[in-house]
C-alpha atoms as a PDB file:
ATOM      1  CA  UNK A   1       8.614 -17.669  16.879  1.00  0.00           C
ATOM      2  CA  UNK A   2      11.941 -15.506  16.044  1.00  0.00           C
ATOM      3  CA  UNK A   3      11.776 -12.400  14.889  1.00  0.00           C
ATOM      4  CA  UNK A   4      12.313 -13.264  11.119  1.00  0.00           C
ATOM      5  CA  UNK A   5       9.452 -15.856  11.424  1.00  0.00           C
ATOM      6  CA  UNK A   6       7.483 -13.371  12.958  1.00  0.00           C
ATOM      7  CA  UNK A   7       8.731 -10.608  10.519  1.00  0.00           C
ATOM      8  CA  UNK A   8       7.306 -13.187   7.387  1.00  0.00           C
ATOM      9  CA  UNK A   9       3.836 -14.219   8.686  1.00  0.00           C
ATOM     10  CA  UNK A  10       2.767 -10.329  10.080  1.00  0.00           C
ATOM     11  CA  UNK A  11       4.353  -9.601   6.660  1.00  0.00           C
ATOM     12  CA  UNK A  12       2.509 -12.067   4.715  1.00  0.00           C
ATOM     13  CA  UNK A  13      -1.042 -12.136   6.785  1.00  0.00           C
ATOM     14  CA  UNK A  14      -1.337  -7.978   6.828  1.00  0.00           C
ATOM     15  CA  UNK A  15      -0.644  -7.666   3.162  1.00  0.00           C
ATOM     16  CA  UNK A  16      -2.972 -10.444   2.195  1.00  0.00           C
ATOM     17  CA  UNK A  17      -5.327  -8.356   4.032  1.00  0.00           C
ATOM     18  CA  UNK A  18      -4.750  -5.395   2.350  1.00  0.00           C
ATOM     19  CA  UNK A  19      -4.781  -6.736  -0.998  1.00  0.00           C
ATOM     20  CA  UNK A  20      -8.256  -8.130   0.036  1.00  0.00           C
ATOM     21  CA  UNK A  21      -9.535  -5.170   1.516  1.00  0.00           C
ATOM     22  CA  UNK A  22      -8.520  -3.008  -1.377  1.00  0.00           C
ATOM     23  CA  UNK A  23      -9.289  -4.594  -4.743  1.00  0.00           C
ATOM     24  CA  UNK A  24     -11.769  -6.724  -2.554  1.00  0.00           C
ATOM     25  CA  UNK A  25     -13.763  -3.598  -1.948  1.00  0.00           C
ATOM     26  CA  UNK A  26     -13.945  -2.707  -6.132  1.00  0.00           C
ATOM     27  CA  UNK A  27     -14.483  -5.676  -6.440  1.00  0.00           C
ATOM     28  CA  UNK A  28     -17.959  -5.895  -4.520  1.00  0.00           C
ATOM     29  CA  UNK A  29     -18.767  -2.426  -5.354  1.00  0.00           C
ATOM     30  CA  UNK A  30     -18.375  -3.703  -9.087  1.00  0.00           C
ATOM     31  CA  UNK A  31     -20.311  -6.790  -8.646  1.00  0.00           C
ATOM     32  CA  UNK A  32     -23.249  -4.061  -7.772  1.00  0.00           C
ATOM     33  CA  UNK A  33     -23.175  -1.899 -10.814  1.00  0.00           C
ATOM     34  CA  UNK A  34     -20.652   0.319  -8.947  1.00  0.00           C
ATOM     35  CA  UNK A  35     -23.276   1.844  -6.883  1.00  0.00           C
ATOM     36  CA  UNK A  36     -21.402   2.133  -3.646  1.00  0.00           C
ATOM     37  CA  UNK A  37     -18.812   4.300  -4.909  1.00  0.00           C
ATOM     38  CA  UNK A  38     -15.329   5.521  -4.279  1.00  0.00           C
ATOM     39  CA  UNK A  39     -16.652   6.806  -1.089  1.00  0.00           C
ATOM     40  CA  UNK A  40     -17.042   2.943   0.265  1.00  0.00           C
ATOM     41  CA  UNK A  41     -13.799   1.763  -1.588  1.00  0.00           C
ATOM     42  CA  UNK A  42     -12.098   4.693   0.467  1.00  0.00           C
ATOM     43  CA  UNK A  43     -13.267   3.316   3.754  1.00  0.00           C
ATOM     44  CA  UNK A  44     -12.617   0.262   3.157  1.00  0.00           C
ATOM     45  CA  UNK A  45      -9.226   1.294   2.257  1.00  0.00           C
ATOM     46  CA  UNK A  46      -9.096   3.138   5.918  1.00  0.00           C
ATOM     47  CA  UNK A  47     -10.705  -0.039   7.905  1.00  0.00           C
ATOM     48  CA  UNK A  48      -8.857  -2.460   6.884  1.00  0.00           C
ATOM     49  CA  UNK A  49      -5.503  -0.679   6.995  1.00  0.00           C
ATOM     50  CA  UNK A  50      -6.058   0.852  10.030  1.00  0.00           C
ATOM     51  CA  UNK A  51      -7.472  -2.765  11.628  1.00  0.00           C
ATOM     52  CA  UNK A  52      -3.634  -4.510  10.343  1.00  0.00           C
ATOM     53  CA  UNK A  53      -1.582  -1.924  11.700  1.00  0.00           C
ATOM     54  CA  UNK A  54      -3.209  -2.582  15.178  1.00  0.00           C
ATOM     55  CA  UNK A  55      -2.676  -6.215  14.932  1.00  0.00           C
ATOM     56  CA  UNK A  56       0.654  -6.410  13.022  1.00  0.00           C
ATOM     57  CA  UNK A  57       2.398  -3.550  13.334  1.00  0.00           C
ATOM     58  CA  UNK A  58       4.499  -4.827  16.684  1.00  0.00           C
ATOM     59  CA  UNK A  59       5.631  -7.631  14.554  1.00  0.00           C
ATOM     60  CA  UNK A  60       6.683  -5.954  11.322  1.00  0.00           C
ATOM     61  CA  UNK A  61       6.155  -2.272  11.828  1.00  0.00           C
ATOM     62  CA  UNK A  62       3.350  -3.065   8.853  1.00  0.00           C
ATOM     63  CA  UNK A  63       4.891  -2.463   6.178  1.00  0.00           C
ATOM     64  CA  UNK A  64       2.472  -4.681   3.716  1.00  0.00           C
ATOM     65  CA  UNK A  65       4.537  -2.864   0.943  1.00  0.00           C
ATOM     66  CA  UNK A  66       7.516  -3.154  -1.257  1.00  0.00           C
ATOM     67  CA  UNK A  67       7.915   0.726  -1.673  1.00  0.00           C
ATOM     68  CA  UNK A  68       7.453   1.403   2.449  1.00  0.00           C
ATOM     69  CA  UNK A  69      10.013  -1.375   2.655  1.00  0.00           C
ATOM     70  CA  UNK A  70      12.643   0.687   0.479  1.00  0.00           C
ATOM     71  CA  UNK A  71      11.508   3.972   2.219  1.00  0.00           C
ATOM     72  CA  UNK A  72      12.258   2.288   5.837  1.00  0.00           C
ATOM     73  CA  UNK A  73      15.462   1.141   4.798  1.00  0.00           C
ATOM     74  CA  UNK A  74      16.392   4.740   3.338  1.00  0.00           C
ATOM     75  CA  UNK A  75      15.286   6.079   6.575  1.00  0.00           C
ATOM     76  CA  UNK A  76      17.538   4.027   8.662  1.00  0.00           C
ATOM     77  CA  UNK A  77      14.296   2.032  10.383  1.00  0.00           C
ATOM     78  CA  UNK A  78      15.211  -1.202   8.543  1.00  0.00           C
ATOM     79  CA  UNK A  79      18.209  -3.132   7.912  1.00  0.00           C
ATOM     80  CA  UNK A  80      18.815  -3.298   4.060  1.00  0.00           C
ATOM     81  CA  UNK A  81      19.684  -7.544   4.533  1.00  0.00           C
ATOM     82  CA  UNK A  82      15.654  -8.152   5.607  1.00  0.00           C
ATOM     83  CA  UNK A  83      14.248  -6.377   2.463  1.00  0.00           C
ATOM     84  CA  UNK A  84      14.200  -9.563   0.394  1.00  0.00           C
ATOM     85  CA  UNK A  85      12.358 -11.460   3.788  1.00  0.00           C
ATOM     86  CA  UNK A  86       9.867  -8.322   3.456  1.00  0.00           C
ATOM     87  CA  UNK A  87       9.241  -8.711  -0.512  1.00  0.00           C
ATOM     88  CA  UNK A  88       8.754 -12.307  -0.038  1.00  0.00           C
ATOM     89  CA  UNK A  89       6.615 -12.021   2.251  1.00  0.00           C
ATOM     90  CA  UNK A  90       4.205  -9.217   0.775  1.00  0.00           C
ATOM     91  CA  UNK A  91       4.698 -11.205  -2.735  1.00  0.00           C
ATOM     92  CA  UNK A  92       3.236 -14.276  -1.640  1.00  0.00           C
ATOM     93  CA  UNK A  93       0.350 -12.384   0.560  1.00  0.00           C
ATOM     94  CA  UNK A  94      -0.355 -10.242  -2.508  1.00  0.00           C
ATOM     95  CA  UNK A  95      -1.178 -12.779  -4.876  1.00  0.00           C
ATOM     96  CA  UNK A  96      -2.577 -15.109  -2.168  1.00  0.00           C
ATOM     97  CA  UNK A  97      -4.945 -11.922  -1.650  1.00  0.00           C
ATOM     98  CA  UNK A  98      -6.252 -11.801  -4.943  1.00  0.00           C
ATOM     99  CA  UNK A  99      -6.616 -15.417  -5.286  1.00  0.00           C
ATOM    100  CA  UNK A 100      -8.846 -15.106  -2.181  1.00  0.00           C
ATOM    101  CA  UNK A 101     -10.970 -11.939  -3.913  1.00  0.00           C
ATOM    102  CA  UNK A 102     -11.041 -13.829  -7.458  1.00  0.00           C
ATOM    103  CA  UNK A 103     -12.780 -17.254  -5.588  1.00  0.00           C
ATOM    104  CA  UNK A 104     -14.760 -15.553  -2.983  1.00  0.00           C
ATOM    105  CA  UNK A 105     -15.808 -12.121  -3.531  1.00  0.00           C
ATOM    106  CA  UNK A 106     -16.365 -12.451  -7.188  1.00  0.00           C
ATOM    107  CA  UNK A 107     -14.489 -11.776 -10.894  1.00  0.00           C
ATOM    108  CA  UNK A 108     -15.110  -8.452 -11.517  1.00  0.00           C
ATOM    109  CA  UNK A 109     -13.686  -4.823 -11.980  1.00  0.00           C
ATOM    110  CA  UNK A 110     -10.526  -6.543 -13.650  1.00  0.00           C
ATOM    111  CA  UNK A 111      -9.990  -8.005  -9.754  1.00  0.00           C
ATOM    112  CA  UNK A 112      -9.960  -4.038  -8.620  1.00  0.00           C
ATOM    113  CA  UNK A 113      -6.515  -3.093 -10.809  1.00  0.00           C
ATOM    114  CA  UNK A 114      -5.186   0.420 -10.807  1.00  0.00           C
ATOM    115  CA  UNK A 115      -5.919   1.539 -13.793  1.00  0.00           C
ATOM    116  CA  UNK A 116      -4.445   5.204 -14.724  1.00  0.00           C
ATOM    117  CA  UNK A 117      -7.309   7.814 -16.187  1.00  0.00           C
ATOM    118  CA  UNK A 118      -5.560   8.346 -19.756  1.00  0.00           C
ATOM    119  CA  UNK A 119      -7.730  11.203 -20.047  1.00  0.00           C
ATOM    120  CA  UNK A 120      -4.489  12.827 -18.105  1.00  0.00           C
ATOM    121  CA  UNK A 121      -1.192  13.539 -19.634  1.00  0.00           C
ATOM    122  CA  UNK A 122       1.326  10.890 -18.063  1.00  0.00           C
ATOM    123  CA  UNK A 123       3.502  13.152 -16.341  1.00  0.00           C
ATOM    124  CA  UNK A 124       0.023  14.082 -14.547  1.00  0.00           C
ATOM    125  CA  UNK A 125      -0.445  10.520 -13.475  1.00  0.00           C
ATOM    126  CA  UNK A 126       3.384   9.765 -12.405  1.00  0.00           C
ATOM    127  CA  UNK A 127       3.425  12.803 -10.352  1.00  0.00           C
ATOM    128  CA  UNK A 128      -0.097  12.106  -8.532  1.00  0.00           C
ATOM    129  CA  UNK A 129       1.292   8.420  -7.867  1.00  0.00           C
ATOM    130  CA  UNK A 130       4.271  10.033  -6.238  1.00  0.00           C
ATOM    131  CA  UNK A 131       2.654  12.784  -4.299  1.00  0.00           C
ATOM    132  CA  UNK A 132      -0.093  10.106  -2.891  1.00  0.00           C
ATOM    133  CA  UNK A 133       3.101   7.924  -2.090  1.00  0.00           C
ATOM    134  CA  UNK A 134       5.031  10.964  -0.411  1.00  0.00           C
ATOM    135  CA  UNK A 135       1.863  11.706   2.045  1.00  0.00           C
ATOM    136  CA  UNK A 136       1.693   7.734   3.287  1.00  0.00           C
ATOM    137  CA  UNK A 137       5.434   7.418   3.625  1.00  0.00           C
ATOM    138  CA  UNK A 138       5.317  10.814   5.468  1.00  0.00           C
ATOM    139  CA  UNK A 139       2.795  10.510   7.487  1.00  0.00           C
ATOM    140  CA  UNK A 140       4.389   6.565   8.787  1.00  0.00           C
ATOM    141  CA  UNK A 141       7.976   8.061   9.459  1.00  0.00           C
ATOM    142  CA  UNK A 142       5.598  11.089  11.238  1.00  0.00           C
ATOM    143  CA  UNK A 143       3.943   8.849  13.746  1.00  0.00           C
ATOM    144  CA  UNK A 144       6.889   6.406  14.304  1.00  0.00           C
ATOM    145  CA  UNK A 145       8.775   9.761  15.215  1.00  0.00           C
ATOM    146  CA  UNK A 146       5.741  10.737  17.465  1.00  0.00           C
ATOM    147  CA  UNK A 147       6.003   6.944  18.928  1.00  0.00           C
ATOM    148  CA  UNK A 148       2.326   6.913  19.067  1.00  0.00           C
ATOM    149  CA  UNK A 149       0.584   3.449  19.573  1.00  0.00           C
ATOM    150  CA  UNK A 150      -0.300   1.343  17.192  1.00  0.00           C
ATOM    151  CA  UNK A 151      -4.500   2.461  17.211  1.00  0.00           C
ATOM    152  CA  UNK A 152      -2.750   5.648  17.019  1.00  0.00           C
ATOM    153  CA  UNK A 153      -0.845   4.950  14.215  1.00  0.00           C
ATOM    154  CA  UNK A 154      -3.376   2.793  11.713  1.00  0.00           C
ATOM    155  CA  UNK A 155      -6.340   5.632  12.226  1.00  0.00           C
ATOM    156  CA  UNK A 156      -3.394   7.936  10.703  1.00  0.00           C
ATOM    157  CA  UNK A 157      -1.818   5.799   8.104  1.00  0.00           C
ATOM    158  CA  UNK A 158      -5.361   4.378   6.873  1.00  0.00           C
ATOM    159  CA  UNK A 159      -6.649   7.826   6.624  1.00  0.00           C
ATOM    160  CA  UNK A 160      -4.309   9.075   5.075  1.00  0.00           C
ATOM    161  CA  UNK A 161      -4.042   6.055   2.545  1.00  0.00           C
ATOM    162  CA  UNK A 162      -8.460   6.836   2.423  1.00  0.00           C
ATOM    163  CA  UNK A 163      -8.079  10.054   1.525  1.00  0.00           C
ATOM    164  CA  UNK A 164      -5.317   9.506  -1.074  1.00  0.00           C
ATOM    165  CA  UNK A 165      -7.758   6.914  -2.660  1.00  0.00           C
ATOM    166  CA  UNK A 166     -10.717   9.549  -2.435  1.00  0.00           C
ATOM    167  CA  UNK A 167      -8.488  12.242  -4.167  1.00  0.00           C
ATOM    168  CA  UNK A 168      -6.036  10.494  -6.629  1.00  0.00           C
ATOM    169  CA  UNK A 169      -7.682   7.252  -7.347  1.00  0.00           C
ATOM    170  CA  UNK A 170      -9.652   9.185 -10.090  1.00  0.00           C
ATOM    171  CA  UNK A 171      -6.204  10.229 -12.186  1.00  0.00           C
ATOM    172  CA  UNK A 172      -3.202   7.584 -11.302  1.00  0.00           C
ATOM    173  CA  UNK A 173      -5.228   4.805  -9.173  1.00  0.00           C
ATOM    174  CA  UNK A 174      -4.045   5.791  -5.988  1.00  0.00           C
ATOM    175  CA  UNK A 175      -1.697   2.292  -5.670  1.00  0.00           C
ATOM    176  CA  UNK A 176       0.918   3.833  -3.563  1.00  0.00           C
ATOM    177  CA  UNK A 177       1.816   0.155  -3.648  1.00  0.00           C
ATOM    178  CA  UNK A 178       3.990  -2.227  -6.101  1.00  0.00           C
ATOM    179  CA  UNK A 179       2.379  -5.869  -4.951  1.00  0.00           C
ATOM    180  CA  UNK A 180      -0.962  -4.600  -4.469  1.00  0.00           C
ATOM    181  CA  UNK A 181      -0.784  -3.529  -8.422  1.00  0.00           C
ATOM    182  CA  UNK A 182       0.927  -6.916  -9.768  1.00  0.00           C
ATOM    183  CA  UNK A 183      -1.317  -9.404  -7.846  1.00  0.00           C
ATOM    184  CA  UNK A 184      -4.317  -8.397  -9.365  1.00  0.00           C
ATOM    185  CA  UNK A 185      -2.252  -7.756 -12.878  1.00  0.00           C
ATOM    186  CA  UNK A 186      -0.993 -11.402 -12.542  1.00  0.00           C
ATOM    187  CA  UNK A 187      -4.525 -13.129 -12.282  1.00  0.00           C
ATOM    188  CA  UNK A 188      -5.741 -11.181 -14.851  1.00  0.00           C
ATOM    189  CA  UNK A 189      -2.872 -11.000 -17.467  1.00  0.00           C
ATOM    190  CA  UNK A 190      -2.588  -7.275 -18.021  1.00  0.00           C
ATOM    191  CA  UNK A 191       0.723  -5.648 -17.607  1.00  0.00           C
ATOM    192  CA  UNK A 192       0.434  -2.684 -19.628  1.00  0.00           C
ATOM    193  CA  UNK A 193       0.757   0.228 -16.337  1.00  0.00           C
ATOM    194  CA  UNK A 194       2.392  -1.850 -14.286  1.00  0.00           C
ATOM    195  CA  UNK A 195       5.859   0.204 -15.025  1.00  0.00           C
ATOM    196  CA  UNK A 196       3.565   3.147 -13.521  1.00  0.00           C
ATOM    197  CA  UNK A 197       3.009   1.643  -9.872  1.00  0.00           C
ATOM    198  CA  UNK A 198       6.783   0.113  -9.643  1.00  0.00           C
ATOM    199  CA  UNK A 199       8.467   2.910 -10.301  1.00  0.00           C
ATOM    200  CA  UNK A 200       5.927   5.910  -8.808  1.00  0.00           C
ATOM    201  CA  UNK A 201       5.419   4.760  -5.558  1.00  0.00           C
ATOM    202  CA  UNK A 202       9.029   3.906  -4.890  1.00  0.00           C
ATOM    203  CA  UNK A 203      10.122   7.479  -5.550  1.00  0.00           C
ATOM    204  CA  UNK A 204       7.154   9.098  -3.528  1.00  0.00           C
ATOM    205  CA  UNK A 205       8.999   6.694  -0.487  1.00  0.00           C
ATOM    206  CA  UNK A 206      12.285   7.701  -1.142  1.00  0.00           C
ATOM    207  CA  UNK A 207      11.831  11.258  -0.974  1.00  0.00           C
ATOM    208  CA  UNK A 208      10.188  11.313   2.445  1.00  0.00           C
ATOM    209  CA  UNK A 209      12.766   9.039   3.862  1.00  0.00           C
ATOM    210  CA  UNK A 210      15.658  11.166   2.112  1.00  0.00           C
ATOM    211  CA  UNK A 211      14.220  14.316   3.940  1.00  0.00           C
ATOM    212  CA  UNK A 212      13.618  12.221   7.437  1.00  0.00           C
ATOM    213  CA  UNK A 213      17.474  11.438   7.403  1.00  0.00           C
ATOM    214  CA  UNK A 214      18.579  15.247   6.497  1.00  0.00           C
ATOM    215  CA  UNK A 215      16.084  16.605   9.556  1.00  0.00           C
ATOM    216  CA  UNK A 216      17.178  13.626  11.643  1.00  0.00           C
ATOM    217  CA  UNK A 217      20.820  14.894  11.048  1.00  0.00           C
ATOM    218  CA  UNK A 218      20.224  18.497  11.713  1.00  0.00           C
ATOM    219  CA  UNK A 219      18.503  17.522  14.939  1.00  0.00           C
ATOM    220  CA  UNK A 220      21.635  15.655  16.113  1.00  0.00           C
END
């Protein structure tokens, strides 16, 4: 396969993943009374993210997400022409992934949306889906600029993406990521946050990216 080919699949397969491994996860944990917790979502969270980095991440660099996408390009790690492959790509695996949770692992927990805790002021919840964005974007441009391997590199990023989850999911619903907020939002037919997790996370990758280019720079 060419690169692009290889690009859209790794692209479209890992996010697909994710998608199921994340709402797939509150999904079964709601089909139970929600007696496994947010502990069990969280490692489920770090499992499966950790798993499609090691498989995908040669392909792709793993993005699985419209708001890493942006923060790669920022950062100079991605030409700006192959952001519409990656959007497609992560679109289509998204919603395929939700499809997949709907008909398999059950209709429940609203198909695992992010759902913000209201009992928080909104600035409170932007900011928390920002800062959880700004530690995953950091800690990905951190291990590319370590070059560590790609086991390496998805124990990081999925803890990191765990312990976000753990922490935040309580107050903004820890998305971090545009597609894996709309798929779910799309089956179900509830919109109302959405404007939360596509504008959030894309800041909380920019910033990190911003300051990777400025030390980069200084460096040089």
């Amino acid at each position: 396969m060419n690169s692009k080919i290889s690009i859209f699949v790794a692209e479209l397969l890992g996010t697909f993943g994710l998608v199921v491994a994340a709402t797939g996860s509150i999904v079964y944990d709601g089909s139970l009374g929600n007696s496994l917790g947010l502990g069990f979502i969280s490692m489920m969270h770090f499992a499966g993210l950790a798993f499609l980095v090691l498989v995908f991440g040669r392909y792709s660099m793993a993005h699985f997400n419209p708001a890493v996408t942006v923060g790669f390009a920022v950062s100079g790690h991605l030409k700006i022409g192959l952001i519409p492959l990656y959007l497609t790509a992560q679109a289509i695996g998204a919603i395929s992934g939700s499809i997949f949770v709907k008909y398999v692992i059950g209709n429940y927990s609203l198909l695992g949306m992010n759902l913000p805790n209201l009992k928080y002021s909104v600035p409170t919840i932007f900011l928390t889906e920002m800062l959880a964005t700004i530690f995953l974007m950091g800690a990905i441009l951190i291990v590319i600029s370590l070059k560590k391997n790609a086991l390496i590199s998805g124990i990081v990023i999925g803890g990191v993406v765990a312990l976000d989850v753990l922490f935040f999911a309580s107050i903004s619903g820890a998305s971090m990521n545009p597609m894996r907020s709309l798929a779910p939002a799309i089956l179900v037919g509830v919109y109302d946050d959405l404007w939360l997790y596509w504008t959030a996370p894309f800041l909380g990758s920019i910033i990190p990216a911003v300051i990777f280019v400025i030390m980069s720079r200084r460096k040089m």
